[in-house]
Protein backbone atom coordinates (compact mmCIF):
# COMPACT_ATOMS: atom_id res chain seq x y z
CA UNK A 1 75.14 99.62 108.69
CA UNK A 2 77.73 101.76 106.63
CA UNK A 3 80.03 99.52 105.23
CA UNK A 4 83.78 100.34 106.12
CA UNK A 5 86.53 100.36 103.23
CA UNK A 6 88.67 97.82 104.90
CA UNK A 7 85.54 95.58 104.78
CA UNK A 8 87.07 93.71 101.40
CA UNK A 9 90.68 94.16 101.98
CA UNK A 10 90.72 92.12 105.60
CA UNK A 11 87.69 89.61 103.92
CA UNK A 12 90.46 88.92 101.03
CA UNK A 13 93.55 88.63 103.59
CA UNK A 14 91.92 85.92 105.61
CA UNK A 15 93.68 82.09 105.72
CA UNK A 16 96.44 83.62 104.64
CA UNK A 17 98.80 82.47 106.98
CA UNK A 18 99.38 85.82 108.71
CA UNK A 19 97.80 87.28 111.84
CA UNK A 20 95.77 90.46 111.10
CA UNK A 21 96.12 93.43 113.07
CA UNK A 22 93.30 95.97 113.37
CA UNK A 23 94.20 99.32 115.11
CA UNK A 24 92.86 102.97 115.17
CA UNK A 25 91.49 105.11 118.10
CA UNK A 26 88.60 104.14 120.97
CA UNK A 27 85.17 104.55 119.50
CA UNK A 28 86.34 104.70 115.42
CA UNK A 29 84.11 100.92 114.74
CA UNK A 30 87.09 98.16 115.45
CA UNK A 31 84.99 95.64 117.43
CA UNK A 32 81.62 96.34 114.95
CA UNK A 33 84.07 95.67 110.99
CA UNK A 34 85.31 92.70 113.54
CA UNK A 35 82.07 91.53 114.14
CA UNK A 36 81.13 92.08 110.47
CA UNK A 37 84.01 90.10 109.14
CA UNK A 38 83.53 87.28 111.74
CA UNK A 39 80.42 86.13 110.50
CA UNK A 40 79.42 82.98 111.44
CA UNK A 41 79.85 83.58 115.20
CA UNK A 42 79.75 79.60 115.68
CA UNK A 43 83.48 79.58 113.61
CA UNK A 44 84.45 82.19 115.58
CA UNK A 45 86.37 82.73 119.37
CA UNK A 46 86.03 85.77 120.44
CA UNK A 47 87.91 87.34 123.17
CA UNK A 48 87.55 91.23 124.40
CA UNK A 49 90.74 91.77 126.70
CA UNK A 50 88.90 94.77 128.65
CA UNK A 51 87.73 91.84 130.50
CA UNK A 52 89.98 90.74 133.54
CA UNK A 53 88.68 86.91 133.03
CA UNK A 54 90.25 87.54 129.28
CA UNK A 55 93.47 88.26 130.31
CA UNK A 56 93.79 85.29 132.90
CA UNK A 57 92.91 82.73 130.21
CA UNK A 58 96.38 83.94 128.77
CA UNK A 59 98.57 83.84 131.29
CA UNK A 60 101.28 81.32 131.03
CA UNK A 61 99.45 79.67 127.92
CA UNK A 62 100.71 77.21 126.32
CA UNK A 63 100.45 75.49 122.40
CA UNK A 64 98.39 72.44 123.68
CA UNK A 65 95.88 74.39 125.79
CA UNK A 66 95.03 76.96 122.85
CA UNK A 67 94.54 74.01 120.75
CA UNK A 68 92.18 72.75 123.09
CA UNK A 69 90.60 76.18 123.89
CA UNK A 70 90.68 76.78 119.90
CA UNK A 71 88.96 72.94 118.98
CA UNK A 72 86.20 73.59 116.25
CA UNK A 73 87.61 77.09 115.63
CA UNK A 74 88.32 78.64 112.76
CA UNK A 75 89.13 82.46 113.84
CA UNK A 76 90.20 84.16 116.71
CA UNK A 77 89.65 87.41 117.56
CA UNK A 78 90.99 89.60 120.20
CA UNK A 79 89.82 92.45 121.02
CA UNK A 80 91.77 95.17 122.59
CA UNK A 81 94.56 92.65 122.24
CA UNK A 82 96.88 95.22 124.36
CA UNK A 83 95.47 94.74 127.64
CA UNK A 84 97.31 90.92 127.39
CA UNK A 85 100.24 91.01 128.78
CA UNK A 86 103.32 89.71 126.24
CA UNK A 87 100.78 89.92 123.74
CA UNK A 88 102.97 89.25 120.50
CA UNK A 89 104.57 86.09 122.13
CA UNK A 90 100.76 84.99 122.15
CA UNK A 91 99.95 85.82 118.53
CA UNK A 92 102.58 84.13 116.99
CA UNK A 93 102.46 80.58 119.46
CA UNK A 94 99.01 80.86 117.91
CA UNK A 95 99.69 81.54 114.28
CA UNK A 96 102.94 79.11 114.76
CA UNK A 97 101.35 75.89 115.95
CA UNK A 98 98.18 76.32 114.89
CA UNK A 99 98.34 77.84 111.73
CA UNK A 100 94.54 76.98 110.00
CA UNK A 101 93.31 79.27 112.86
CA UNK A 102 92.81 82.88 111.43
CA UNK A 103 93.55 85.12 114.40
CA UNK A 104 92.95 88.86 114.20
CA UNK A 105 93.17 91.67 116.79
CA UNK A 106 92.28 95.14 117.42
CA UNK A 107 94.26 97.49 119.40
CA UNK A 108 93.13 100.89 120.69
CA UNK A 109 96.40 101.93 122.18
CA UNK A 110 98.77 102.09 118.95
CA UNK A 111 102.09 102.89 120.72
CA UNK A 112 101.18 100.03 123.20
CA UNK A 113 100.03 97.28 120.47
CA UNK A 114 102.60 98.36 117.84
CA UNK A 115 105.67 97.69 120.25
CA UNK A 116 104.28 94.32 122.08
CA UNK A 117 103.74 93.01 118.74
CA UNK A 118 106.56 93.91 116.15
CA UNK A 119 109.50 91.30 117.23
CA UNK A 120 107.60 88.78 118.01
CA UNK A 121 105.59 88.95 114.62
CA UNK A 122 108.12 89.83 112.47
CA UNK A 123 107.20 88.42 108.89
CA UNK A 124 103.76 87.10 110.39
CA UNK A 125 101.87 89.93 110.48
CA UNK A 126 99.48 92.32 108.34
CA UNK A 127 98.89 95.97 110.03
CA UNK A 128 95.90 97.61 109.22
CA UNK A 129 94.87 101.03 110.58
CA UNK A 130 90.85 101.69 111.11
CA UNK A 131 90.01 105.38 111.03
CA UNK A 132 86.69 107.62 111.74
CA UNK A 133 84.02 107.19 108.84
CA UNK A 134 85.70 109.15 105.75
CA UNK A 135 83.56 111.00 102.55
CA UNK A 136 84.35 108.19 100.61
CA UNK A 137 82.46 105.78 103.27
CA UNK A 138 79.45 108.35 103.46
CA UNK A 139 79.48 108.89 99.72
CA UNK A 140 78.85 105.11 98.66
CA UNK A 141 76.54 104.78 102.11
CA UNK A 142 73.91 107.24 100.78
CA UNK A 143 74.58 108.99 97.66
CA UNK A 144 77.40 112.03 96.67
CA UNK A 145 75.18 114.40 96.88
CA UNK A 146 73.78 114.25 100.43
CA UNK A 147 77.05 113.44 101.68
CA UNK A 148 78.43 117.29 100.08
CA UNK A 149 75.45 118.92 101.74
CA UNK A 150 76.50 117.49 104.77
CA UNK A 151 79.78 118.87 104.56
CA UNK A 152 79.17 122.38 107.02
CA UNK A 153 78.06 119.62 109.80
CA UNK A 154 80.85 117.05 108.97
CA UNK A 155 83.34 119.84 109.76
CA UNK A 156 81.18 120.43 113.37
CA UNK A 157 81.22 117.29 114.49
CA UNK A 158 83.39 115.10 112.36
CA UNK A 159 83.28 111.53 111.30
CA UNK A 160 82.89 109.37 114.48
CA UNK A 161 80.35 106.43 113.95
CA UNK A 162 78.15 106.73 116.67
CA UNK A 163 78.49 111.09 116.10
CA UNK A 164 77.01 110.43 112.27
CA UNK A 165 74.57 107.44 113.38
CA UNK A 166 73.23 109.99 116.24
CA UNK A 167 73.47 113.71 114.62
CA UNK A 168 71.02 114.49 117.16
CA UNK A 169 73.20 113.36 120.08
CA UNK A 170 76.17 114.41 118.35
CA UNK A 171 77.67 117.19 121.42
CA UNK A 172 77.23 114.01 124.71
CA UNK A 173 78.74 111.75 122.30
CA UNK A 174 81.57 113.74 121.45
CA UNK A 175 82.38 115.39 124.84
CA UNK A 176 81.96 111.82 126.62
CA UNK A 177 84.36 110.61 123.87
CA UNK A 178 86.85 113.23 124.86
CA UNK A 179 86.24 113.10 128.46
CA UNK A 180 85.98 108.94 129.00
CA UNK A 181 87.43 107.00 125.76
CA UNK A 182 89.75 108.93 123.74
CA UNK A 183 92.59 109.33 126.38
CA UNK A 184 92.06 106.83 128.07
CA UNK A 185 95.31 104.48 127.03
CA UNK A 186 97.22 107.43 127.05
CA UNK A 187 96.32 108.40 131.00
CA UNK A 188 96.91 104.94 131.85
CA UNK A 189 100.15 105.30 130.10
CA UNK A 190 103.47 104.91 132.90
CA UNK A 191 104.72 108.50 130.71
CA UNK A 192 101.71 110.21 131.66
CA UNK A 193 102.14 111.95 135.05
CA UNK A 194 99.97 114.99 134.03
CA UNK A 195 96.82 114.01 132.57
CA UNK A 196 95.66 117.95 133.23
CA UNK A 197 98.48 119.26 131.46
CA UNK A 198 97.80 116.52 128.58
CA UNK A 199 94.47 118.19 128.16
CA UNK A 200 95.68 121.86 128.38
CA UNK A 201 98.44 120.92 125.52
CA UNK A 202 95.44 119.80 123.48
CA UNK A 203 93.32 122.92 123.65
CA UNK A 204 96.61 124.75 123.17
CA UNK A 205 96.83 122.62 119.84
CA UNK A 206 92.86 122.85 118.89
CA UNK A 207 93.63 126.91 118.42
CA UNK A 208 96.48 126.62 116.12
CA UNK A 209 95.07 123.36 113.65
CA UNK A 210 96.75 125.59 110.12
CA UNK A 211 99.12 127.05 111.58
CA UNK A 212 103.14 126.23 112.41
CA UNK A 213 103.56 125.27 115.87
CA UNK A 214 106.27 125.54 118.11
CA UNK A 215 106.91 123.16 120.46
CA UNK A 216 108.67 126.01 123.07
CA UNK A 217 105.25 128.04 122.85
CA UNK A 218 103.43 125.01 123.46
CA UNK A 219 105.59 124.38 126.20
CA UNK A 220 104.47 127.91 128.09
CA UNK A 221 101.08 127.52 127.39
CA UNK A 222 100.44 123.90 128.88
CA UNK A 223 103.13 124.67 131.91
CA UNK A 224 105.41 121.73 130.57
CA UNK A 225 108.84 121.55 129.59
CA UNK A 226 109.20 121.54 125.60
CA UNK A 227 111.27 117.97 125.64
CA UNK A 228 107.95 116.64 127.74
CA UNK A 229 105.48 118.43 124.92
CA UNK A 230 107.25 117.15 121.84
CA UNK A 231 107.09 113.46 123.77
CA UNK A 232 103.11 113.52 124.40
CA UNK A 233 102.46 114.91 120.34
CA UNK A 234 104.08 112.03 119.55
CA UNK A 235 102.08 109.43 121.74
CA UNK A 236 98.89 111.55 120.59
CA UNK A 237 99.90 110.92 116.82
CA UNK A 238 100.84 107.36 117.50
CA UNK A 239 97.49 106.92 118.96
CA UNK A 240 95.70 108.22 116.26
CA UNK A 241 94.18 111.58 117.64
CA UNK A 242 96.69 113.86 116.13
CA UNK A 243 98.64 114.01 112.73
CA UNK A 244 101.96 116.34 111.90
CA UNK A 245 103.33 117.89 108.82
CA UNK A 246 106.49 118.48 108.30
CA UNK A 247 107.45 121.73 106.30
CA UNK A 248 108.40 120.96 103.02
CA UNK A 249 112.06 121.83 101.97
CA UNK A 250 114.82 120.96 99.28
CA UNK A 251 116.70 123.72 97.81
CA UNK A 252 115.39 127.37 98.41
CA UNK A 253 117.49 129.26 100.70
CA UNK A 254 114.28 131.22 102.33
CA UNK A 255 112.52 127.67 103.02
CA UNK A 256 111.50 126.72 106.50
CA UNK A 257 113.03 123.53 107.06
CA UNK A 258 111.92 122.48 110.77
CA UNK A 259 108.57 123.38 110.86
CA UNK A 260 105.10 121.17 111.51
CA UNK A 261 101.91 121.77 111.55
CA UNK A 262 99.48 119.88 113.34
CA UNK A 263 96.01 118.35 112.85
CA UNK A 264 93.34 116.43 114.81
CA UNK A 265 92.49 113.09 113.17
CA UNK A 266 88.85 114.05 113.77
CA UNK A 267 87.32 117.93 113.87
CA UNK A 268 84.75 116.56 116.34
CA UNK A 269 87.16 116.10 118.62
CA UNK A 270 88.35 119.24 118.12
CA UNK A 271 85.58 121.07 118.66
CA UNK A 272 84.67 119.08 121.83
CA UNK A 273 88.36 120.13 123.48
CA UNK A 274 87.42 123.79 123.01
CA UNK A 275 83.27 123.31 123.75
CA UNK A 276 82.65 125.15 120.36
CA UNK A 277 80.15 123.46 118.24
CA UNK A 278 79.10 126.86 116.51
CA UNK A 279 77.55 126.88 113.06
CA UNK A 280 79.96 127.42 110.30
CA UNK A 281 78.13 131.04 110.05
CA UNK A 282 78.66 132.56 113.44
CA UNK A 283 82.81 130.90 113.21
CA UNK A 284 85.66 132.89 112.48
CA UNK A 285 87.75 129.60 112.23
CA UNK A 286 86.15 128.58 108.69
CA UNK A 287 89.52 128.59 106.99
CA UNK A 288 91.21 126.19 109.58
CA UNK A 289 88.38 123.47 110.07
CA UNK A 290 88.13 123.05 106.53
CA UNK A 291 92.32 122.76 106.32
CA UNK A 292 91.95 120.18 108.90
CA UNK A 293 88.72 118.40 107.41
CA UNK A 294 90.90 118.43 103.64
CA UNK A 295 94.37 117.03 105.45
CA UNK A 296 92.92 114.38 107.35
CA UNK A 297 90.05 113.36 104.38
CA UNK A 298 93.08 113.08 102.97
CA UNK A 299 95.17 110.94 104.53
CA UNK A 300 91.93 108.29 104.69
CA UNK A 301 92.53 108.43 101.00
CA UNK A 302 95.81 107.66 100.72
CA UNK A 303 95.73 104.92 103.63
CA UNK A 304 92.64 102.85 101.91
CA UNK A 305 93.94 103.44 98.82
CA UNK A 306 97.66 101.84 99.29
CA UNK A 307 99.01 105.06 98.04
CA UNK A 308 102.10 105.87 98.93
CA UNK A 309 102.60 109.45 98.93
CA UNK A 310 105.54 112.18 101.71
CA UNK A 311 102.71 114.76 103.21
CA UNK A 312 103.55 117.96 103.69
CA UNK A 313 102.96 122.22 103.90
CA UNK A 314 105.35 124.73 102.60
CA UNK A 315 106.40 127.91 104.00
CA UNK A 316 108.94 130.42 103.51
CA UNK A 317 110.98 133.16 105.79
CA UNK A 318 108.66 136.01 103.89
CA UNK A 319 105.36 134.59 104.84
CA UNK A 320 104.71 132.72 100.70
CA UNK A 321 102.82 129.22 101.94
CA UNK A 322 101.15 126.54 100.73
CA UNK A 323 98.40 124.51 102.34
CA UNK A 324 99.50 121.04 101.68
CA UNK A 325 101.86 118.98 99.27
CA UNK A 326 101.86 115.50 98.40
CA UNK A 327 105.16 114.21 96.91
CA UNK A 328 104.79 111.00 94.77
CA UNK A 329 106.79 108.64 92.14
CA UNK A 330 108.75 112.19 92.42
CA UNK A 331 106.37 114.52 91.45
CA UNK A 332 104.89 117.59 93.57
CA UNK A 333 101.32 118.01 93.61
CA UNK A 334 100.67 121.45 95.65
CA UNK A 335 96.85 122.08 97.06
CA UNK A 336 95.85 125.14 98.35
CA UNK A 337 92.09 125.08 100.54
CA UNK A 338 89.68 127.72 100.73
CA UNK A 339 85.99 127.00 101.55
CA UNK A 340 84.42 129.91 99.64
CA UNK A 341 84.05 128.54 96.04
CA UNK A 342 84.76 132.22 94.94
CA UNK A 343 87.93 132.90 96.75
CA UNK A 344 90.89 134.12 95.02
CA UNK A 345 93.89 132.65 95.40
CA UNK A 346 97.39 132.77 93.57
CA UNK A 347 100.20 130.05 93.94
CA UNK A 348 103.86 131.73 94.90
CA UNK A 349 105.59 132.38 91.95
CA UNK A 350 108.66 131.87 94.37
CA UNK A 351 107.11 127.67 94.42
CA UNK A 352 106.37 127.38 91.02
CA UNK A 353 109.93 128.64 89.84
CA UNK A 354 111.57 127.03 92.12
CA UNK A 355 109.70 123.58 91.30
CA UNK A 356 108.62 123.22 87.91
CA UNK A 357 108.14 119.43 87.93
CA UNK A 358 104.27 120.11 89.79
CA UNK A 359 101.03 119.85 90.08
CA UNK A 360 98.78 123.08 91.54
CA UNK A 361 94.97 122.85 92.69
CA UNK A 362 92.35 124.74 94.57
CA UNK A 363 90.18 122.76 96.27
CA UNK A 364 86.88 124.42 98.01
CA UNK A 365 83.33 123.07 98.85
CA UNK A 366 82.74 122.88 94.85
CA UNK A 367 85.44 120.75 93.48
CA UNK A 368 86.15 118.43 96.91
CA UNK A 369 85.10 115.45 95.73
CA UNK A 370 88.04 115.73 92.71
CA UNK A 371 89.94 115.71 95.96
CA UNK A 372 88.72 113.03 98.44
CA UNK A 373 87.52 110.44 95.48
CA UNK A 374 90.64 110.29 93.60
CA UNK A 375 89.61 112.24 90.85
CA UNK A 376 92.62 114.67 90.22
């Protein structure tokens, strides 16, 4: 069992008179760090709304027949709490009139969970969000060092549970990911009229992971207007399979200023959306797997870590860039990725002059670990 870095932080957030909310995409460990934290299973009702029976015991609930249900409870979890219908109005009769219950859900469908529950829950709720395994995770599961010589298969077929549990299944497990789990709130979605076009927008976005995207290109290459293609990036990043950067931009005249770049959350994923699961070796997209691998290692970081940090890229008119910027407490700490150890790189003198209140780092397959375990 590798143990998950939310493990603590929901154990020391229980009783405390707020519902919990788990959410992160299909197949990233939800229902098993549920199971973990539920522990005694004879405390615990559990409820997975997948299941139709699930869903019935909810309609038209009310206060005295959840106590009743509840009797000799001391949690509740719900499981894929979306599928309920008026789900929030639910989670806080329960954490209302019966408030020593615990109750904690998981949501696979972000945009779906995050607007049934926020009004209702105002003030009453903790949101946590559960991503794929991160370095950190593998790194205290068995050791620093195995976990960096791991790294050329990590950016393969990324950090999904069941992909690192099963390296030898790791191509059926990510395509059936792709193909049956990943999308699936998203197709079910009342937006999504073009679940083809959906996919061909993704493999349109696999190819350009490190680079600036526009949305009209986009647009002509997945046959869909550009209003409709800036509408499904953002259910995609609200449901936790992509991530954007803005460009970064405050007073140089030659800055881009309405750029993004995007990322996938996972580079499995990736990889399974464009059926390439080619050694590092025989790849000419080394550079941009390990961009994507750094940003979203990243973000894990920040997330577990309460750190509050404005993530971004930088680009000018003449082509000067920089990987990735974190902004923090008001100070700019620039990071430039290259996988070859011996690579030589230069900032832009254009960046430093322009912002002398930084920070500047290389990061390759030598030093990553100053990057991903908060040792700057």
């Amino acid at each position: 069992m590798i143990k998950r870095l939310l493990e603590d932080k929901i154990h020391g957030l229980l009783f405390g008179g707020k519902a919990i909310i788990l959410m992160g995409a299909r197949q990233t460990g939800k229902t098993t760090l549920l199971k973990v934290i539920a522990g005694d299973k004879e405390q615990v009702f559990w409820l997975n709304a997948d299941e139709p029976e699930v869903r019935t015991i909810f309609e038209n609930v009310g206060s005295s027949r959840l106590k009743l249900m509840f009797a000799g409870k001391k949690m509740v979890v719900i499981d894929e709490a979306q599928r309920i219908q008026d789900i929030g109005m639910k989670l806080k009769l329960i954490t209302d009139q019966i408030p020593e219950i615990q109750v904690v859900a998981s949501g696979s469908s972000a945009f779906e969970l995050a607007n049934k529950i926020n009004e209702p829950l105002t003030g009453r709720k903790i949101e946590l969000k559960l991503f794929p395994l991160s370095f950190k995770e593998m790194v205290d599961h068995h050791g620093w060092l195995e976990e960096k010589q791991l790294l050329s298969q990590r950016m393969i077929y990324g950090y999904y549970p069941e992909v690192v549990s099963k390296p030898e299944q790791a191509r059926s497990i990510l395509i059936e990911i792709t193909e049956s789990y990943l999308f699936k709130d998203l197709f079910s979605y009342e937006g999504i009229h073009k679940p083809g076009k959906l996919m061909k927008l993704l493999q349109a976005l696999a190819f350009q992971i490190g680079k600036e995207v526009s949305y009209y290109e986009l647009s002509r290459l997945a046959e869909l207007d550009k209003e409709t293609v800036e509408k499904y990036i953002g259910l995609l990043e609200r449901s936790y399979i992509l991530l954007r950067l803005p460009a970064f931009s405050r007073n140089h005249r030659k800055e881009l200023k309405r750029g993004r770049k995007i990322y996938f959350i996972d580079n499995g994923i990736r990889n399974a959306l464009l059926s390439n699961f080619a050694p590092l070796e025989l790849r000419q997209d080394v550079g941009e797997l390990w961009e994507n691998f750094l940003v979203v290692e990243r973000l894990k970081v920040l997330h577990y870590n309460e750190i509050w940090a404005n993530m971004y890229f930088w680009r000018t008119q003449d082509q000067q860039e920089i990987d990735y910027i974190e902004e923090r407490d008001g100070v700019l700490y620039a990071f430039e990725f290259k996988w070859n150890p011996k690579a030589n790189y230069r900032f832009s003198a254009s960046f430093t002059k322009t912002y002398p209140n930084h920070q500047l780092s290389v990061i390759h397959q030598d030093n990553v670990e100053d990057f991903l375990l908060l040792k700057e």
